[in-house]
Protein backbone atom coordinates (compact mmCIF):
# COMPACT_ATOMS: atom_id res chain seq x y z
CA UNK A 1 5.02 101.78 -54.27
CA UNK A 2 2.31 103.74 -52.72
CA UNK A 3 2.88 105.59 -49.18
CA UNK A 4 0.86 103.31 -47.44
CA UNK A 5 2.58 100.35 -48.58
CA UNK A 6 5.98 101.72 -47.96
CA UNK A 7 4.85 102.71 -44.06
CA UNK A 8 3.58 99.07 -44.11
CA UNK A 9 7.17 97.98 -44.91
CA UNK A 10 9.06 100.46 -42.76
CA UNK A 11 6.76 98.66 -40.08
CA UNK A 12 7.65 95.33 -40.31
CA UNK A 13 10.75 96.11 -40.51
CA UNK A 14 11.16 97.83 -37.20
CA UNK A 15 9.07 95.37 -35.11
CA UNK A 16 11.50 92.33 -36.55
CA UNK A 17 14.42 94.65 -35.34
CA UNK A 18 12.70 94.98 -32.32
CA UNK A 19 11.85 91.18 -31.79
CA UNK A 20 15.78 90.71 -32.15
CA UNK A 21 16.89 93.00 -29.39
CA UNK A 22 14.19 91.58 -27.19
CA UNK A 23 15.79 87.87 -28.13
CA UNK A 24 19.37 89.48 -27.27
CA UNK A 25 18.89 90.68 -24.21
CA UNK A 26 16.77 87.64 -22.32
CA UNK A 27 19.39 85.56 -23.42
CA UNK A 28 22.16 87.88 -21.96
CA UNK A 29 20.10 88.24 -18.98
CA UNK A 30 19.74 83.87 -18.95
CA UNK A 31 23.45 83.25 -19.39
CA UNK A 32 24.10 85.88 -16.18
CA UNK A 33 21.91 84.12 -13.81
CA UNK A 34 23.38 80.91 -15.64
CA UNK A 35 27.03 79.86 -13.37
CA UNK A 36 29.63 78.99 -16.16
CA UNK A 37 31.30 75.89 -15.98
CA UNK A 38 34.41 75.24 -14.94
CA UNK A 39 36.87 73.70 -18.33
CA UNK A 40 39.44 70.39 -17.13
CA UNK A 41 42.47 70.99 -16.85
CA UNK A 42 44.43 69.89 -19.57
CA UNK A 43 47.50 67.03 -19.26
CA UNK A 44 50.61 67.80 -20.99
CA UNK A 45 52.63 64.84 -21.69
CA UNK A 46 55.59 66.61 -22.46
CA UNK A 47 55.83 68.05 -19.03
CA UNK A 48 55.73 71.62 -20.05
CA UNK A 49 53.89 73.86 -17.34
CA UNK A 50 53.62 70.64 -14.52
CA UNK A 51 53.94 71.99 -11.39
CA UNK A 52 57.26 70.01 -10.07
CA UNK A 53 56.86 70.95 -6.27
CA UNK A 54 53.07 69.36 -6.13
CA UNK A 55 54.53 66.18 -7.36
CA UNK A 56 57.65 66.41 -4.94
CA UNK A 57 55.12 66.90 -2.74
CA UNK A 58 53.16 63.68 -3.27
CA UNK A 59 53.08 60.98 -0.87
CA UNK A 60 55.60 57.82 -1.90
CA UNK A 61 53.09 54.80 -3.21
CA UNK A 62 53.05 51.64 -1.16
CA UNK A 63 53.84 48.52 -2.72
CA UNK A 64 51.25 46.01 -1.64
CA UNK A 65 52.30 42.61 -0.65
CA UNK A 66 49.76 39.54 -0.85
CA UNK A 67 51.02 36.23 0.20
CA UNK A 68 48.64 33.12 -0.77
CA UNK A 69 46.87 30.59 1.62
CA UNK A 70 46.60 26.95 1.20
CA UNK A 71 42.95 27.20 0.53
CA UNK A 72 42.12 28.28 -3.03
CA UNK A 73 41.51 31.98 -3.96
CA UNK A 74 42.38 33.21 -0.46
CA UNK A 75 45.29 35.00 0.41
CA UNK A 76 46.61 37.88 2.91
CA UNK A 77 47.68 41.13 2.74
CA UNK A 78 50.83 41.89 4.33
CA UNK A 79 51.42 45.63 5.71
CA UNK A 80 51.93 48.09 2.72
CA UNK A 81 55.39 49.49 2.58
CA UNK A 82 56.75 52.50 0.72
CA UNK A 83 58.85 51.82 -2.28
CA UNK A 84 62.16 53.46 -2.63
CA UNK A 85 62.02 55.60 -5.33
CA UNK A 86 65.74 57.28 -4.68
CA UNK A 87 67.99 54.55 -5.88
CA UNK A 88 71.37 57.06 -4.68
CA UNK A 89 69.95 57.29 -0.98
CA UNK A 90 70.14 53.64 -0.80
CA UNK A 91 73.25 53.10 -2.04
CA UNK A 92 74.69 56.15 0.21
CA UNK A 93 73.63 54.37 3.15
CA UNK A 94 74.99 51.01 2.31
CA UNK A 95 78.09 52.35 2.08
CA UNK A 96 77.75 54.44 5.39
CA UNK A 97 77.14 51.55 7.06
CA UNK A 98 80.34 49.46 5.45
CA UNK A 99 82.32 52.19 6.51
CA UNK A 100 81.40 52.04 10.39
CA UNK A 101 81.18 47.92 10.10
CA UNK A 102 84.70 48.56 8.81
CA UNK A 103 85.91 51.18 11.17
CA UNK A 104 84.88 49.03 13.84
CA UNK A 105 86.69 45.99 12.47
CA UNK A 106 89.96 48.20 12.40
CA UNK A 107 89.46 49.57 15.88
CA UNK A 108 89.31 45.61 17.34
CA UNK A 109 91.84 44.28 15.35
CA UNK A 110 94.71 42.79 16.91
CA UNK A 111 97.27 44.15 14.65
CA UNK A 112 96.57 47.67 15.65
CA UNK A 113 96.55 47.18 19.65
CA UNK A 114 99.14 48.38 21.82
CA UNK A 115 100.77 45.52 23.63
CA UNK A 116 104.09 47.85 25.05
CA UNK A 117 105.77 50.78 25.00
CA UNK A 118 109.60 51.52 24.39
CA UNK A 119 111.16 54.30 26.91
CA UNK A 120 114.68 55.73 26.38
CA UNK A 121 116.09 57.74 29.16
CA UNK A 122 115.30 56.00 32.05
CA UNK A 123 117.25 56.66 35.13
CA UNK A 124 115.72 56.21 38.55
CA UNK A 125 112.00 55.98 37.15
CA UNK A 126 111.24 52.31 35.56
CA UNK A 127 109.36 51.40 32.57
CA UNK A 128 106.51 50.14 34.77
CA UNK A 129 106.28 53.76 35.93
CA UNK A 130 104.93 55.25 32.72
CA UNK A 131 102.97 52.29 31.83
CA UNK A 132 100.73 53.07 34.73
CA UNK A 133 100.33 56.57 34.35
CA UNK A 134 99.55 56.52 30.79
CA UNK A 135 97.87 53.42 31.04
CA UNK A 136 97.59 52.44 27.08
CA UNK A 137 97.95 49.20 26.65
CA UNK A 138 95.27 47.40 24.95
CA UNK A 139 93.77 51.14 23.28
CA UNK A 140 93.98 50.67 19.40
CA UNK A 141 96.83 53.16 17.45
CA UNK A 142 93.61 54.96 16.05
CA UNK A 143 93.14 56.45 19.54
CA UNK A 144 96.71 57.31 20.91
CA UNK A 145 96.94 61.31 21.21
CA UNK A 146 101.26 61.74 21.52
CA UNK A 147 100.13 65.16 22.92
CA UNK A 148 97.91 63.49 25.76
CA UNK A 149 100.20 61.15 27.00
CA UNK A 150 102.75 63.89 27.27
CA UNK A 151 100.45 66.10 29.77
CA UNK A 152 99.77 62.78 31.62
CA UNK A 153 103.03 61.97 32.08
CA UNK A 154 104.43 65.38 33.07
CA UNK A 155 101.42 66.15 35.64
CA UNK A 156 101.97 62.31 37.55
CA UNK A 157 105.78 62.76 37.62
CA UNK A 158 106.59 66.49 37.65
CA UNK A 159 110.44 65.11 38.03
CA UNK A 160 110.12 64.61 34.32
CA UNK A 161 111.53 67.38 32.26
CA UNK A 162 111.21 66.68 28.67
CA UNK A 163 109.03 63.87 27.39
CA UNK A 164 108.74 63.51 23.23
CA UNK A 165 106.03 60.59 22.74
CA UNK A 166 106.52 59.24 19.15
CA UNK A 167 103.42 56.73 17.47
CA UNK A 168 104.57 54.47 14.34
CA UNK A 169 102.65 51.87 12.67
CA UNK A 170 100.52 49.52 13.07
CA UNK A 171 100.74 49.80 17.07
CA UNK A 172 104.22 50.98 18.17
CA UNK A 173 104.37 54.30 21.08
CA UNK A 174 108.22 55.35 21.75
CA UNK A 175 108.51 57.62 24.75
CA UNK A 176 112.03 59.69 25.07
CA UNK A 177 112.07 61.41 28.24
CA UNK A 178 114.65 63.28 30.74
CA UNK A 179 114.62 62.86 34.01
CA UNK A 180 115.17 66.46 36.46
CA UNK A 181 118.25 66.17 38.77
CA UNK A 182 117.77 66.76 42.23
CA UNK A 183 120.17 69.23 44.43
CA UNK A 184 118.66 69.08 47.38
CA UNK A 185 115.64 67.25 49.32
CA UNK A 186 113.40 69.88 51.85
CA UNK A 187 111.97 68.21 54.18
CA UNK A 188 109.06 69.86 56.40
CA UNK A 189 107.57 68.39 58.73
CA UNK A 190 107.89 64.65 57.44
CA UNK A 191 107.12 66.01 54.12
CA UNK A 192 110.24 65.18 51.40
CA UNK A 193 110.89 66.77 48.15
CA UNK A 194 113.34 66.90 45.39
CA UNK A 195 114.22 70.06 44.21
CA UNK A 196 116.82 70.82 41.01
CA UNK A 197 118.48 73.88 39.80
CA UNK A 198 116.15 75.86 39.16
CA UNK A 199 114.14 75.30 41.93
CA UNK A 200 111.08 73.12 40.92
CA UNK A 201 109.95 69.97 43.53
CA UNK A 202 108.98 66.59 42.79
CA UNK A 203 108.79 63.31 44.64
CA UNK A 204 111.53 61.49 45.37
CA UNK A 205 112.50 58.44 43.19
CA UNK A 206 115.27 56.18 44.76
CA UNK A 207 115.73 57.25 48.78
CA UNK A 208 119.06 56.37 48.75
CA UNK A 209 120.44 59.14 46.71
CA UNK A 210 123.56 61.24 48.21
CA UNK A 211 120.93 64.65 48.16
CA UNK A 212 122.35 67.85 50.50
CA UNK A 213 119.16 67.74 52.96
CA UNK A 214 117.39 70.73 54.46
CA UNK A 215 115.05 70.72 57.41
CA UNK A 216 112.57 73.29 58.06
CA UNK A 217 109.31 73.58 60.02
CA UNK A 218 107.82 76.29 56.97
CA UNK A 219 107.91 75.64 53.38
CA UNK A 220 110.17 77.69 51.33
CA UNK A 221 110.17 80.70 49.99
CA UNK A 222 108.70 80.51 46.45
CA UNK A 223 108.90 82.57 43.24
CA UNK A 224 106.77 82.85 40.30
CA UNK A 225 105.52 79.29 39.74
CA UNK A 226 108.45 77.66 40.93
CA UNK A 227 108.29 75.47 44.64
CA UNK A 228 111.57 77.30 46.02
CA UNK A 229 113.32 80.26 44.90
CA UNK A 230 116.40 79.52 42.51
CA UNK A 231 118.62 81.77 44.75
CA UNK A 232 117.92 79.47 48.27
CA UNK A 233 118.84 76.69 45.91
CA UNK A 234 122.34 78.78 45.01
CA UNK A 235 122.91 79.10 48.70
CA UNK A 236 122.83 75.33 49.27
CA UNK A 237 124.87 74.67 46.34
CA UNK A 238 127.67 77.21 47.67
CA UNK A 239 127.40 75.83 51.24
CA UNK A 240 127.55 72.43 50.52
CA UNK A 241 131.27 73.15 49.61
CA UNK A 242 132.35 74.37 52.88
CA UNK A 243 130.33 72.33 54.93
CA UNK A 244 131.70 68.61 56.24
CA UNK A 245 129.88 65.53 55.15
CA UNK A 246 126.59 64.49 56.86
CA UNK A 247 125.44 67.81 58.12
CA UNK A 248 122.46 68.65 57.43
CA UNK A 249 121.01 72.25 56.91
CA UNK A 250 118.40 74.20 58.41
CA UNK A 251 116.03 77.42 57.39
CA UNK A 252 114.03 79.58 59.47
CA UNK A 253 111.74 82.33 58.11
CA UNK A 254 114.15 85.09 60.20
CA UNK A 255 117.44 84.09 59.87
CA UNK A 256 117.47 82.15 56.00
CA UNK A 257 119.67 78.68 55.65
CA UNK A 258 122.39 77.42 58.55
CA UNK A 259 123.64 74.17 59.66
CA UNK A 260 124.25 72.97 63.14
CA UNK A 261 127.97 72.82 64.24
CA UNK A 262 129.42 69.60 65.44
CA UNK A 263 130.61 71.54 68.25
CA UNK A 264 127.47 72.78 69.96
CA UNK A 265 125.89 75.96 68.16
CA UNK A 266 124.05 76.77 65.70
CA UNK A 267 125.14 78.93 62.26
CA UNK A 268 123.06 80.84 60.29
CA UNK A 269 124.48 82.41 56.92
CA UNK A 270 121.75 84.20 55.40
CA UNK A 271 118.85 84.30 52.07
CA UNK A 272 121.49 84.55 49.46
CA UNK A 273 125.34 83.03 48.22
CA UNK A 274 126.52 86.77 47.91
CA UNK A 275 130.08 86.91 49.80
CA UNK A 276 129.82 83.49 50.25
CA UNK A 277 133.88 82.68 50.93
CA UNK A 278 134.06 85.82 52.98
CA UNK A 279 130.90 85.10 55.30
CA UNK A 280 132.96 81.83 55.76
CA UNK A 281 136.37 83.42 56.41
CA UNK A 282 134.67 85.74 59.05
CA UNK A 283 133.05 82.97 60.29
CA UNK A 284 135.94 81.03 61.33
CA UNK A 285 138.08 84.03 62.47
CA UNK A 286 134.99 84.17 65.15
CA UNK A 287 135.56 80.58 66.28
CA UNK A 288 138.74 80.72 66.39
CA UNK A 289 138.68 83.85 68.52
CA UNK A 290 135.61 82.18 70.58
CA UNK A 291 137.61 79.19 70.71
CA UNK A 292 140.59 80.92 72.33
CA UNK A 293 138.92 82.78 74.91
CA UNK A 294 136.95 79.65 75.80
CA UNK A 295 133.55 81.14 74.83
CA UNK A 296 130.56 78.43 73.56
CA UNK A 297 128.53 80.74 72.01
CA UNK A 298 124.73 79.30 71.35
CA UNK A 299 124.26 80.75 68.01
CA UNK A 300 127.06 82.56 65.26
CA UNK A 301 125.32 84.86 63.26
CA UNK A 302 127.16 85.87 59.53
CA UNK A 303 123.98 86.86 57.70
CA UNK A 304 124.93 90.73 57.03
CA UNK A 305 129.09 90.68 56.70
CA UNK A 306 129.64 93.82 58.34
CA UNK A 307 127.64 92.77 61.27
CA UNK A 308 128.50 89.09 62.64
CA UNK A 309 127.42 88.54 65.99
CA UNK A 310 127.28 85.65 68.62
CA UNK A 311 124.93 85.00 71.19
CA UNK A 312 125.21 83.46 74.33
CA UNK A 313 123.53 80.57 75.83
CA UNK A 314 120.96 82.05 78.53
C-alpha cells in the first residue's frame, strides 16, 4: 500500500472514531436532561419485607349492608359499619359483661341478704341497739366490712369495750361484745355519765342502776385520753366504803371529792385514796371532839393528814 492510501485509511478511521464519541456524548447529555422513571414497587406474596405497622395502620373496611325494596332492582343502603376483625376482643367483652350481669345477680339475691344479726353479751344494751347503729340489714354479705361495723359500734356506744364482729355464709353477722361497768355516774350541771375503772365515760344505759353519784359544777380532772383521772375514780371507790348509803359526793376544783354530812357540814377528803382509813380515823376523832364541846363546825377539812382543820359557820 502506497503512503497516500495508507493516510487515506488512517483518515477514515479517525473521523468514524470521532463520529462515535460525538454519538456518545449527545446521548449522555439526552438521558441527563431526560427524568428517569420511577420502577413499581414489587408485591411479595410471601410477606417477606411488608411493612407490618402500615397495615396495622390501615383503616378497618366497612361491611356494606343493602336491604331490597318491593319495586324491582331498587334497594337501600344501610349505614356502613366496621367489621370486627379481632375475634378475642369480642369474646373478652362478652364475658366482661357476664361477669357484671352476674355480679349483679349475686349482689340482689335473696340468699345473700342480711335479714338479722346474732349478739352475745348483752347486758343493759338490747339487740335493737346495735341494729340501729350498724344499720345492715338488707346490705348483701358481699359488702359487710367486720372491721367497719366494729368502729361504728364502738364510736355510738363508747360503753362498749370489746366488740369481735364475725361474717359466715351465705348472710349470717355474729357480734360478741362486752359491755364497760360503771363505778360511778358524774353529774355536772344536768349532764350524767358513766364512768368505770379506769376512768373512761359513756352514757348511761338503764337509770336505775345502784351507781355511787358525784355532783360537781366543773368537769373532772382528766388524763391522757381518758374523761376522769383513774386515781379520782380510786378515791370514790375507797370512800364509798366508809360512807352510809344514799350520800352522795361532791368535787370542787380546790378542795378534791367530799360528801355532805347528815349532820349539817360539809367534808372534804382530798385528790387521792392515799391514807384513806387514817384521814377517816382523824376524821371522826374531830367529830367526836366537836361533838363534845358542842361545836357545829360548817366545813371538816382532812385533805393533808397532818393538817385537819374545821371552820366555822360565819
Amino acid at each position: 500500500m502506497s503512503r497516500v492510501q495508507r493516510t487515506r485509511v488512517e483518515q477514515g478511521v479517525g473521523s468514524r472514531k470521532s463520529a462515535q464519541m460525538r454519538r456518545t456524548q449527545g446521548a449522555s447529555r439526552l438521558s441527563s436532561s431526560v427524568p428517569s422513571r420511577r420502577m413499581p414497587p414489587v408485591l411479595s406474596r410471601s410477606g417477606i419485607g411488608i411493612n407490618s405497622v402500615a397495615l396495622d395502620n390501615r383503616p378497618v373496611p366497612r361491611r356494606r349492608v343493602d336491604v331490597p325494596l318491593s319495586s324491582p332492582g331498587a334497594e337501600i343502603r344501610l349505614p356502613a359499619v366496621p367489621a370486627v376483625s379481632n375475634k378475642w376482643r369480642l369474646l373478652s367483652g362478652l364475658i366482661s359483661v357476664s361477669l357484671l350481669l352476674g355480679l349483679i345477680l349475686l349482689t340482689n339475691n335473696e340468699l345473700f341478704q342480711v335479714n338479722g344479726i346474732q349478739v352475745q353479751g348483752l347486758e343493759r344494751f338490747t339487740e335493737r341497739d346495735i341494729s340501729q347503729a350498724i344499720n345492715i340489714s338488707g346490705s348483701s354479705i358481699f359488702f359487710i366490712n367486720p372491721e367497719r361495723i366494729k368502729n361504728d359500734l364502738q364510736l355510738t356506744y363508747p360503753g362498749l369495750s370489746e366488740v369481735d364482729v364475725q361474717v359466715t355464709w351465705p348472710a349470717s353477722v355474729s357480734i360478741s361484745l362486752k359491755e364497760r361497768s360503771p363505778v360511778l355516774a358524774w353529774n355536772w350541771d344536768g349532764h350524767v355519765r358513766w364512768v368505770d375503772e379506769n376512768g373512761v365515760a359513756f352514757e348511761p344505759h338503764n337509770e336505775g342502776l345502784d351507781v355511787v353519784q358525784v355532783r360537781s359544777i366543773i368537769l373532772p380532772p382528766t388524763i391522757d385520753d381518758r374523761f376522769v383521772d383513774p386515781r379520782i375514780v380510786r378515791t370514790v371507790a375507797a370512800l364509798d366504803d366508809y360512807l352510809p348509803e344514799q350520800v352522795d359526793m361532791i368535787y370542787t376544783a380546790e378542795h378534791g371529792l367530799g360528801w355532805h354530812d347528815a349532820r349539817g357540814w360539809v367534808v372534804y377528803f382530798g385528790f387521792n385514796d392515799d391514807n384513806a382509813e387514817q384521814k377517816m380515823n382523824v376524821y371522826q376523832s374531830m367529830v367526836e371532839y366537836l361533838e363534845g364541846k358542842r361545836i357545829k363546825p360548817s366545813i371538816i377539812n382532812i385533805e393533808f393528814l397532818d393538817s385537819p382543820y374545821f371552820r366555822m359557820e360565819s
